[in-house]
C-alpha atoms as a PDB file:
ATOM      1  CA  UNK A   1      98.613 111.931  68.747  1.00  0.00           C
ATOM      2  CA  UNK A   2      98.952 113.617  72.377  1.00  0.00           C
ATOM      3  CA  UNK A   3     100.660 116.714  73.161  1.00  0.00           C
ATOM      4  CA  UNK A   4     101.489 118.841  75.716  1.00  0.00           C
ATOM      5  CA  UNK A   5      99.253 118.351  78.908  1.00  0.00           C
ATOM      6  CA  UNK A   6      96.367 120.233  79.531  1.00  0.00           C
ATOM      7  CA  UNK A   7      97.039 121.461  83.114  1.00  0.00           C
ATOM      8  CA  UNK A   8      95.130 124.530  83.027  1.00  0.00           C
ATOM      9  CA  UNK A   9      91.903 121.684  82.754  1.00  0.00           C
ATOM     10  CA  UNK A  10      92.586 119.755  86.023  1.00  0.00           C
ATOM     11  CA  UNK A  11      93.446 123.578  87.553  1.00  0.00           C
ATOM     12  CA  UNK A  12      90.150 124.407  86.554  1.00  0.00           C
ATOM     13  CA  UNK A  13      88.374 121.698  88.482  1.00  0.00           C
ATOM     14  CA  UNK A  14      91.078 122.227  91.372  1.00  0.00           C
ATOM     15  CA  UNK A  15      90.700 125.937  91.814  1.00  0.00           C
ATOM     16  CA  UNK A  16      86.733 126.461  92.512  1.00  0.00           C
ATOM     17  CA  UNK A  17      86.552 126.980  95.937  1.00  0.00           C
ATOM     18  CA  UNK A  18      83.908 124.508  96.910  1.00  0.00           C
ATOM     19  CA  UNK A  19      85.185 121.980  94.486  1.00  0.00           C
ATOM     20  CA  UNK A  20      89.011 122.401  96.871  1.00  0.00           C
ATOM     21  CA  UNK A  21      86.907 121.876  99.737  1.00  0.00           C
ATOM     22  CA  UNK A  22      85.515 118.536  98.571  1.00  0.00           C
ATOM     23  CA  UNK A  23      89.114 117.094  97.332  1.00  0.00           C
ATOM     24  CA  UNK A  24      90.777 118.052 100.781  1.00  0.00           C
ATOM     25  CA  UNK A  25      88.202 116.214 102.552  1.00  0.00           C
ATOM     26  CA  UNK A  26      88.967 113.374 100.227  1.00  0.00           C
ATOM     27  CA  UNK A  27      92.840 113.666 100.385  1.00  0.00           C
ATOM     28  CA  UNK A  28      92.745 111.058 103.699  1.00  0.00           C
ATOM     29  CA  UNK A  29      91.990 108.218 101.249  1.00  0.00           C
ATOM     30  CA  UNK A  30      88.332 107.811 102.588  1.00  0.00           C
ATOM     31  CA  UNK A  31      84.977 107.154 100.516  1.00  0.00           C
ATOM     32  CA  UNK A  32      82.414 110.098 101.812  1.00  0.00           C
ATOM     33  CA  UNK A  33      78.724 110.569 100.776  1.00  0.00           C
ATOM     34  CA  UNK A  34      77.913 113.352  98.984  1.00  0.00           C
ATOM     35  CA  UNK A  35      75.729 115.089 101.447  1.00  0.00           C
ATOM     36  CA  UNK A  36      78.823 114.744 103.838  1.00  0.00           C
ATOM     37  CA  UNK A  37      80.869 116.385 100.724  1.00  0.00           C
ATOM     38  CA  UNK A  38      78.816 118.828 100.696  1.00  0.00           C
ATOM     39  CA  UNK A  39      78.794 120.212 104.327  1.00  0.00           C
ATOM     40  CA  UNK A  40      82.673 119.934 103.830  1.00  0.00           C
ATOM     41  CA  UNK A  41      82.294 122.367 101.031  1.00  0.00           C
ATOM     42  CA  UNK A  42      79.386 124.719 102.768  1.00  0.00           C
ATOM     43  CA  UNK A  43      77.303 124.126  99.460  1.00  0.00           C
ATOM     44  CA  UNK A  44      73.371 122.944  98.990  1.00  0.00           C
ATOM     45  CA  UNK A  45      73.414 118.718  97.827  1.00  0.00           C
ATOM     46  CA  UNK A  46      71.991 119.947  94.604  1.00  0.00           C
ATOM     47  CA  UNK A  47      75.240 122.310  94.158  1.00  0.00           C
ATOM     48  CA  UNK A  48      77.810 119.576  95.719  1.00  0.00           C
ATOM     49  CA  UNK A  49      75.900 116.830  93.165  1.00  0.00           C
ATOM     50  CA  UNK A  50      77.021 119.269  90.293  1.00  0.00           C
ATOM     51  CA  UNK A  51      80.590 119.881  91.323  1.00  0.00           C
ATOM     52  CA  UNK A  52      81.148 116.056  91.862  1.00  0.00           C
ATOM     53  CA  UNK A  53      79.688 115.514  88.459  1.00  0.00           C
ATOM     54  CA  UNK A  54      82.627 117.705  87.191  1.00  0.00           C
ATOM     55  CA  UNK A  55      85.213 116.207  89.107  1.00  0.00           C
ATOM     56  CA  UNK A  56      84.062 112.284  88.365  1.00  0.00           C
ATOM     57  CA  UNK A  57      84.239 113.663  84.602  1.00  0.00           C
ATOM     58  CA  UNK A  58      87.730 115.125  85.125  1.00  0.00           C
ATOM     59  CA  UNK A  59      89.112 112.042  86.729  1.00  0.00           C
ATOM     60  CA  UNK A  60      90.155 113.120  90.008  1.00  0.00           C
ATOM     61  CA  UNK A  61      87.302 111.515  91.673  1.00  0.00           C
ATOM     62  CA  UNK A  62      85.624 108.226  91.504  1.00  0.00           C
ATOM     63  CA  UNK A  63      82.325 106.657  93.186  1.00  0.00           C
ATOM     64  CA  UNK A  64      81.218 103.853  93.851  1.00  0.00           C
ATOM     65  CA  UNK A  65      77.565 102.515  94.861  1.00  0.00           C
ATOM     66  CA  UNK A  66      76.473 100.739  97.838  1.00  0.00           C
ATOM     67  CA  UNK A  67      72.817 100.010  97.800  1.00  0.00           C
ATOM     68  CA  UNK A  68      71.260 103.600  97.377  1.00  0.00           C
ATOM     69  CA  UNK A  69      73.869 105.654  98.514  1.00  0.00           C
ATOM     70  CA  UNK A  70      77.080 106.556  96.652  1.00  0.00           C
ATOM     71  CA  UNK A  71      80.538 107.302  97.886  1.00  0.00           C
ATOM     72  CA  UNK A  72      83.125 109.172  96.705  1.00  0.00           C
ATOM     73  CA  UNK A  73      87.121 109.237  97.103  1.00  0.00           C
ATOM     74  CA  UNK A  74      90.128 110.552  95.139  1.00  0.00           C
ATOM     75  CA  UNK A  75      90.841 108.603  92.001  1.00  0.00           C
ATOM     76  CA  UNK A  76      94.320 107.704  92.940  1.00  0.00           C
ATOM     77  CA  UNK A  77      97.165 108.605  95.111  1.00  0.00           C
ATOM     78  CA  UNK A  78      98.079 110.797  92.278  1.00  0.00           C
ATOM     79  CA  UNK A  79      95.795 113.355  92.873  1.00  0.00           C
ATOM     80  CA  UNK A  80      96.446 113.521  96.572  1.00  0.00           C
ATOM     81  CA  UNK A  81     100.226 114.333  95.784  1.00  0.00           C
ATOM     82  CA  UNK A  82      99.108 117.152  93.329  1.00  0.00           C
ATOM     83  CA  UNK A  83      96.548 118.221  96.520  1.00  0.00           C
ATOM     84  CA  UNK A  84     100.006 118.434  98.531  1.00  0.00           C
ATOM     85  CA  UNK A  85     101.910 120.213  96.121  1.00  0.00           C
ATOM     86  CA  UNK A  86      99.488 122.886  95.784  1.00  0.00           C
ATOM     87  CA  UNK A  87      99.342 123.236  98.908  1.00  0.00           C
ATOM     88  CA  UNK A  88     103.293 123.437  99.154  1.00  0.00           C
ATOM     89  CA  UNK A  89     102.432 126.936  97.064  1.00  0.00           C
ATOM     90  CA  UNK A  90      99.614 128.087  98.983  1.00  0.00           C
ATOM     91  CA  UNK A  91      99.094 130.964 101.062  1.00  0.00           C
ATOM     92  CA  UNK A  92      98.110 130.394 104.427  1.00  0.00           C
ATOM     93  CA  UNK A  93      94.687 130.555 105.802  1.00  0.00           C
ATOM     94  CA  UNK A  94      93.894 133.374 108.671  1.00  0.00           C
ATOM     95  CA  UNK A  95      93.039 131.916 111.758  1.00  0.00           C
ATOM     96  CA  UNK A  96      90.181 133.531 113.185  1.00  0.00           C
ATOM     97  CA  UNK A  97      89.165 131.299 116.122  1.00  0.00           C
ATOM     98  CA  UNK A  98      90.477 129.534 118.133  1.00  0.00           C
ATOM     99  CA  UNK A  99      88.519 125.934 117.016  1.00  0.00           C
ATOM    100  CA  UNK A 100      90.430 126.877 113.613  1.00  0.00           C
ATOM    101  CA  UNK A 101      93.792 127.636 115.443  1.00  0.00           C
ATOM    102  CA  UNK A 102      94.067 124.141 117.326  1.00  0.00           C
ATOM    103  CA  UNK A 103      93.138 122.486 114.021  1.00  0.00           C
ATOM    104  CA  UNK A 104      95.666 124.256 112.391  1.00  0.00           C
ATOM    105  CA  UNK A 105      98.068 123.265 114.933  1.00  0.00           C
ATOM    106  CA  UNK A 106      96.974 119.480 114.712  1.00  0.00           C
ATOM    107  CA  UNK A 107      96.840 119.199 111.117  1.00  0.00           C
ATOM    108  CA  UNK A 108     100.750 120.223 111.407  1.00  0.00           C
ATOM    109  CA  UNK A 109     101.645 117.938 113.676  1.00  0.00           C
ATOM    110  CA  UNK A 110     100.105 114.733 112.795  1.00  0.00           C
ATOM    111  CA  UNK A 111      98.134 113.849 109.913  1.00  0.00           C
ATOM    112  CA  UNK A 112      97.420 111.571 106.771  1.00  0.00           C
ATOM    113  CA  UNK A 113      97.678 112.500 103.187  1.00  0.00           C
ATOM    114  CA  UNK A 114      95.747 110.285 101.163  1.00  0.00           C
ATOM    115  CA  UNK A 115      96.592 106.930 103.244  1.00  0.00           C
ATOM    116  CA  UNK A 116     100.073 107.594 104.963  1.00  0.00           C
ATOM    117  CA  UNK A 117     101.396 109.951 107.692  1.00  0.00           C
ATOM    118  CA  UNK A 118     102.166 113.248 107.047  1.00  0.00           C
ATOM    119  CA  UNK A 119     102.779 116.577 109.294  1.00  0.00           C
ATOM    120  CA  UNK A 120     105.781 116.739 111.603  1.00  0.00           C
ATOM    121  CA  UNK A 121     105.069 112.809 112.275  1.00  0.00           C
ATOM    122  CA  UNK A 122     105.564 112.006 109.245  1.00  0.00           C
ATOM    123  CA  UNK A 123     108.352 113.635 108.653  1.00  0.00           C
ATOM    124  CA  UNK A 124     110.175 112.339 111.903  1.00  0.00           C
ATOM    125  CA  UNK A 125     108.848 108.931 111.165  1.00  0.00           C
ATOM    126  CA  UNK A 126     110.951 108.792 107.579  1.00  0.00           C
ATOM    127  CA  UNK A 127     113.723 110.649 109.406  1.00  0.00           C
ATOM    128  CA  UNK A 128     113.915 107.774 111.610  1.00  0.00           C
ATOM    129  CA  UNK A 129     113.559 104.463 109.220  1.00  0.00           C
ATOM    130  CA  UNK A 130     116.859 106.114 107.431  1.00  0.00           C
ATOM    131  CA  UNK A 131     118.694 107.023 110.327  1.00  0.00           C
ATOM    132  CA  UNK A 132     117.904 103.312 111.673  1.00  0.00           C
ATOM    133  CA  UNK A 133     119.042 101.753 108.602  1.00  0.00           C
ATOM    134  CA  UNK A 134     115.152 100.670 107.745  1.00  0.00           C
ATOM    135  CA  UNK A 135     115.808 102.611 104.589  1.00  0.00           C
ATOM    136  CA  UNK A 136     118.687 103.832 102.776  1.00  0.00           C
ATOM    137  CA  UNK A 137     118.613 106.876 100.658  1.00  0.00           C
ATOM    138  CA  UNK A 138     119.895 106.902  97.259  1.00  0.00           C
ATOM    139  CA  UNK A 139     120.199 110.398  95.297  1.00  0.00           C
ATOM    140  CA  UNK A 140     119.852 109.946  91.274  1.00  0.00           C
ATOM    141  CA  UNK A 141     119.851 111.968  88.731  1.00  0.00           C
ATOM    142  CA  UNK A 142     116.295 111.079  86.676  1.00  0.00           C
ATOM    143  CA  UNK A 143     113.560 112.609  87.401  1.00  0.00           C
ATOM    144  CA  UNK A 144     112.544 116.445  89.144  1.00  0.00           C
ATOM    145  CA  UNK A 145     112.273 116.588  93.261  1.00  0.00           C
ATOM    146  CA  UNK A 146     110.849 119.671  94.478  1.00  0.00           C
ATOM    147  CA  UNK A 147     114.258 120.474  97.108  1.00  0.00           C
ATOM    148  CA  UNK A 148     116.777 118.650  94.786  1.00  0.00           C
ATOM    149  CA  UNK A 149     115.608 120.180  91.621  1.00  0.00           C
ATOM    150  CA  UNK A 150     114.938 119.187  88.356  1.00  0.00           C
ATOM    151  CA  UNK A 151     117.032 116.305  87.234  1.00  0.00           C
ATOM    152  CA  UNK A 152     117.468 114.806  90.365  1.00  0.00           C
ATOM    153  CA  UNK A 153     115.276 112.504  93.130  1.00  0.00           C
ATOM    154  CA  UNK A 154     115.618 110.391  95.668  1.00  0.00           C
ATOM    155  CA  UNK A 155     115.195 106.538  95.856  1.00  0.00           C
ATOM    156  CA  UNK A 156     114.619 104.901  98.941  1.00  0.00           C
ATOM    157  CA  UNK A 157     115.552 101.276  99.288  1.00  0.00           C
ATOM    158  CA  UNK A 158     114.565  99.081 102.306  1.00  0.00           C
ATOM    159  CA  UNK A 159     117.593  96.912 103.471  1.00  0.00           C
ATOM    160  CA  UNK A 160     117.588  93.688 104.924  1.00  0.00           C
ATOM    161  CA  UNK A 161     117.400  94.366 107.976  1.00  0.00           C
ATOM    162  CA  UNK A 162     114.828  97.214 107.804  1.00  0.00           C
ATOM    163  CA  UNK A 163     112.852  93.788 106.284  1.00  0.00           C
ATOM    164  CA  UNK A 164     113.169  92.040 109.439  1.00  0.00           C
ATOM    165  CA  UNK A 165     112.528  95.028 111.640  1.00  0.00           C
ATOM    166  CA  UNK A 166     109.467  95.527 110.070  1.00  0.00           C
ATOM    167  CA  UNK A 167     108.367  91.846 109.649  1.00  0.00           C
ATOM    168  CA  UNK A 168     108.896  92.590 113.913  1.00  0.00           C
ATOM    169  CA  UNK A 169     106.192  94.843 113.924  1.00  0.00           C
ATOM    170  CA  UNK A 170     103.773  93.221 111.735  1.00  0.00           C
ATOM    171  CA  UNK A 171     104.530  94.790 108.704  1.00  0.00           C
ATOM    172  CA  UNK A 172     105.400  92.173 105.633  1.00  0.00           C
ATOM    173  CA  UNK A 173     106.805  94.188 102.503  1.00  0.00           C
ATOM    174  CA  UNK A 174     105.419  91.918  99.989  1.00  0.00           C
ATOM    175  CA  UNK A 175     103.216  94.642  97.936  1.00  0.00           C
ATOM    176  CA  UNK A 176     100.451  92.695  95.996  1.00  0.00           C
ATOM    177  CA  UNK A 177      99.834  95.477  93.456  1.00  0.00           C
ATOM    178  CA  UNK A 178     102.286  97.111  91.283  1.00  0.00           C
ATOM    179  CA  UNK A 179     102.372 100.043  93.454  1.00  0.00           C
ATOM    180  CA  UNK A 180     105.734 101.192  94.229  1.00  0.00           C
ATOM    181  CA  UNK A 181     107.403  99.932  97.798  1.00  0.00           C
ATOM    182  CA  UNK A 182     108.256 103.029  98.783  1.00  0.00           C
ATOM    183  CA  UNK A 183     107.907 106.938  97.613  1.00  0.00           C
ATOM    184  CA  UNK A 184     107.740 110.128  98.696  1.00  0.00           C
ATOM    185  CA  UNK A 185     106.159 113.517  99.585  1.00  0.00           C
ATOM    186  CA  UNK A 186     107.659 116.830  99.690  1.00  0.00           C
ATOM    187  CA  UNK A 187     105.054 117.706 103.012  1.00  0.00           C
ATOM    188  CA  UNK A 188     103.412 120.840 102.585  1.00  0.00           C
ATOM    189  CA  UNK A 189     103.772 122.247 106.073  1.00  0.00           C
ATOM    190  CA  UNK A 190     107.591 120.562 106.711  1.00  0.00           C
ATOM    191  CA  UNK A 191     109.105 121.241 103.298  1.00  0.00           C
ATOM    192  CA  UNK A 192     110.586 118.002 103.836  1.00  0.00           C
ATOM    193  CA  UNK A 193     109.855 113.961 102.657  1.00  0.00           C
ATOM    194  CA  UNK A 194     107.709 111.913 104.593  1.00  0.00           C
ATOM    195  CA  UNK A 195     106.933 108.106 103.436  1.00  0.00           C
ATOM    196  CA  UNK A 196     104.184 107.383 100.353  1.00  0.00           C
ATOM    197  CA  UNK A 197     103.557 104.597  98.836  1.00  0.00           C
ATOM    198  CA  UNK A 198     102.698 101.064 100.026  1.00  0.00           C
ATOM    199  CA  UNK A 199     104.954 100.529 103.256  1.00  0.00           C
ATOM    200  CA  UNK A 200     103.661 104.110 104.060  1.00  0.00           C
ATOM    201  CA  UNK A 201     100.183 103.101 103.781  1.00  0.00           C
ATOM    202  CA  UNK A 202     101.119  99.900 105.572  1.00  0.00           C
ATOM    203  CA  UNK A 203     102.488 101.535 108.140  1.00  0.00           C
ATOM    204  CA  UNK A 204      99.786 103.813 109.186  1.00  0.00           C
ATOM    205  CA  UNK A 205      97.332 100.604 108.844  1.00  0.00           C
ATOM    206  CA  UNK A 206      99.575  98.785 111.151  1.00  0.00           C
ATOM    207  CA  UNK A 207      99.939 101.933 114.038  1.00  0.00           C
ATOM    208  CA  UNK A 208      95.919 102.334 113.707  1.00  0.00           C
ATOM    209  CA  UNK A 209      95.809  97.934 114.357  1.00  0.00           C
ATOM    210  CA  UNK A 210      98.204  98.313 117.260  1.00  0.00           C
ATOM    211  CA  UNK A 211      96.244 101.431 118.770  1.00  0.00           C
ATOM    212  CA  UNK A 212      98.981 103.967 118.438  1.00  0.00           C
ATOM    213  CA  UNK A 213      96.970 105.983 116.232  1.00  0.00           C
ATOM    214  CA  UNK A 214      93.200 107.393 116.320  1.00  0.00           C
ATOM    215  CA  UNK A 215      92.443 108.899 113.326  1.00  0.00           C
ATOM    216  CA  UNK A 216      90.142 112.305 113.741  1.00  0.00           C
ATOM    217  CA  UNK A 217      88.350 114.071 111.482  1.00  0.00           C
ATOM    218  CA  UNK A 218      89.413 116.570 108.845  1.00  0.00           C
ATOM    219  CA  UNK A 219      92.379 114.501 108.172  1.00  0.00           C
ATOM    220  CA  UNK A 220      94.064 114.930 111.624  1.00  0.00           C
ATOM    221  CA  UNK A 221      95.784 111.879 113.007  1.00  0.00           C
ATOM    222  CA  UNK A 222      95.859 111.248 116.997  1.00  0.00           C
ATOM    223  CA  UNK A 223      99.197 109.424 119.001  1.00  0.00           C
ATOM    224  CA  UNK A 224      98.263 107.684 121.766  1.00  0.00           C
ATOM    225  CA  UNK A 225     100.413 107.324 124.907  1.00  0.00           C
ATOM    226  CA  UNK A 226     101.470 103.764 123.483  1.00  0.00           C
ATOM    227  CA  UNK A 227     101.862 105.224 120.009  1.00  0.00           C
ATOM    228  CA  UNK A 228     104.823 107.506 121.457  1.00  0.00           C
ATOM    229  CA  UNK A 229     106.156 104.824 123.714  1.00  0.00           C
ATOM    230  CA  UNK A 230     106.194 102.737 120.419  1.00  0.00           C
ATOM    231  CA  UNK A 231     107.217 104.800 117.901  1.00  0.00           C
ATOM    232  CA  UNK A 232     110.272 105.788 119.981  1.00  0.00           C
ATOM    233  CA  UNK A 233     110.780 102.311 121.385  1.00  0.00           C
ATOM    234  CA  UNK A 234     110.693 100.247 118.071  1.00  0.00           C
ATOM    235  CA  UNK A 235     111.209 102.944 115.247  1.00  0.00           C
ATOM    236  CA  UNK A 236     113.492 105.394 116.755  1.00  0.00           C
ATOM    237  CA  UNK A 237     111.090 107.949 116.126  1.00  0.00           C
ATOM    238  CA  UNK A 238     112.573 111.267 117.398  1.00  0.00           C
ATOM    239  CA  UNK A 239     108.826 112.368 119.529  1.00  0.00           C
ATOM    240  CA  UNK A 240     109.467 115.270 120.952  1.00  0.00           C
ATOM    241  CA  UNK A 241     109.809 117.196 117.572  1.00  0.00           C
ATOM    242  CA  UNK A 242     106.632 115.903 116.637  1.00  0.00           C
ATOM    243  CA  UNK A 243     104.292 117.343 119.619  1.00  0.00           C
END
């Protein structure tokens, strides 16, 4: 019969430092090789193969073959919200160069976690589908929300409207897995929500197709000039507290 659950386990495979290094540069949602893993994590292959080993075993990781190579990527959305948590509770790197300050800088301002927007954008961008009336916010009390406290949670529910706003812009909500419609993030540098789950994902799919957004390495995400025009034109999107 289960207990309790064994958190100090998957903090174990978390908190080795090369082993972080590999998940972060998972936490955009991609499949990476493990000799790109492992100059992520500034380890030898042999000593990125072993870590990988350990976090396939622990479930946080999966890979998949593709002729001889083999790719890796976070097991599930799951993990990436854990990633974002911890990193809610995290102290802050020192900046020591400037390369390391701009990324810094970027990372805050636009980027994904797992395979939504998250940073300032992100934030604005869920700021804006509420104040719209895309979404509508419902506060319950059932389940624990890291601002709201334990007990409580929010719900957000796409209207009718939001429907054909979106439909507008390419985006059909019609989910074809049981992931949930919508969710949410606390984000680690805003302290705030931004949009999860599948229109999230959508969305950033969608901006990428129409060319609003470039995505860079090392998680950062990049607006074009007609991704600003756009997401202030047809979102409402609120830009200049995002650059």
């Amino acid at each position: 019969m289960p207990g309790d659950a064994d958190i100090a386990s998957v903090a174990a495979l978390m908190g080795e430092p090369a082993r972080a290094a590999v998940l972060m540069a998972l936490a955009d949602g991609r499949s990476l090789a493990a000799t790109t893993l492992a100059a992520e994590a500034n380890v030898a292959p042999s000593t990125a193969s072993g870590h990988l080993a350990r976090l396939v075993e622990g479930r946080l990781v999966t890979v998949e073959s593709s002729g001889r190579h083999r790719y890796f990527r976070l097991a599930s959305p799951e993990v990436a919200s854990a990633l974002e948590a911890l990193a809610r509770l995290a102290p802050h790197r020192q900046v020591r160069s400037l390369s390391q300050g701009t990324h810094a800088e970027a990372i805050r301002r636009a980027r994904t976690c797992y395979d939504h927007l998250a940073g300032r954008l992100g934030v604005a961008l869920l700021d804006a589908l509420v104040s719209t009336g895309v979404l509508h916010v419902h506060e319950v009390g059932e389940g624990s929300d890291p601002v709201l406290g334990a007990g409580r949670a929010r719900v957000y529910v796409l209207t009718g409207d939001g429907t054909s706003r979106l439909a507008a812009l390419g985006v059909a909500p019609d989910p074809p897995t049981r992931r949930p419609l919508t969710r949410y993030c606390i984000d680690w540098s805003e302290q705030r929500p931004h949009l999860a789950g599948w229109l999230g994902a959508a969305l950033l799919t969608r901006f990428a197709e129409l060319g609003w957004v470039l995505r860079a390495p090392k998680r950062v995400v990049k607006v074009t000039d007609a991704g600003w025009a756009g997401l202030a034109g047809r979102l409402g999107v609120d830009v200049d507290a995002c650059r």
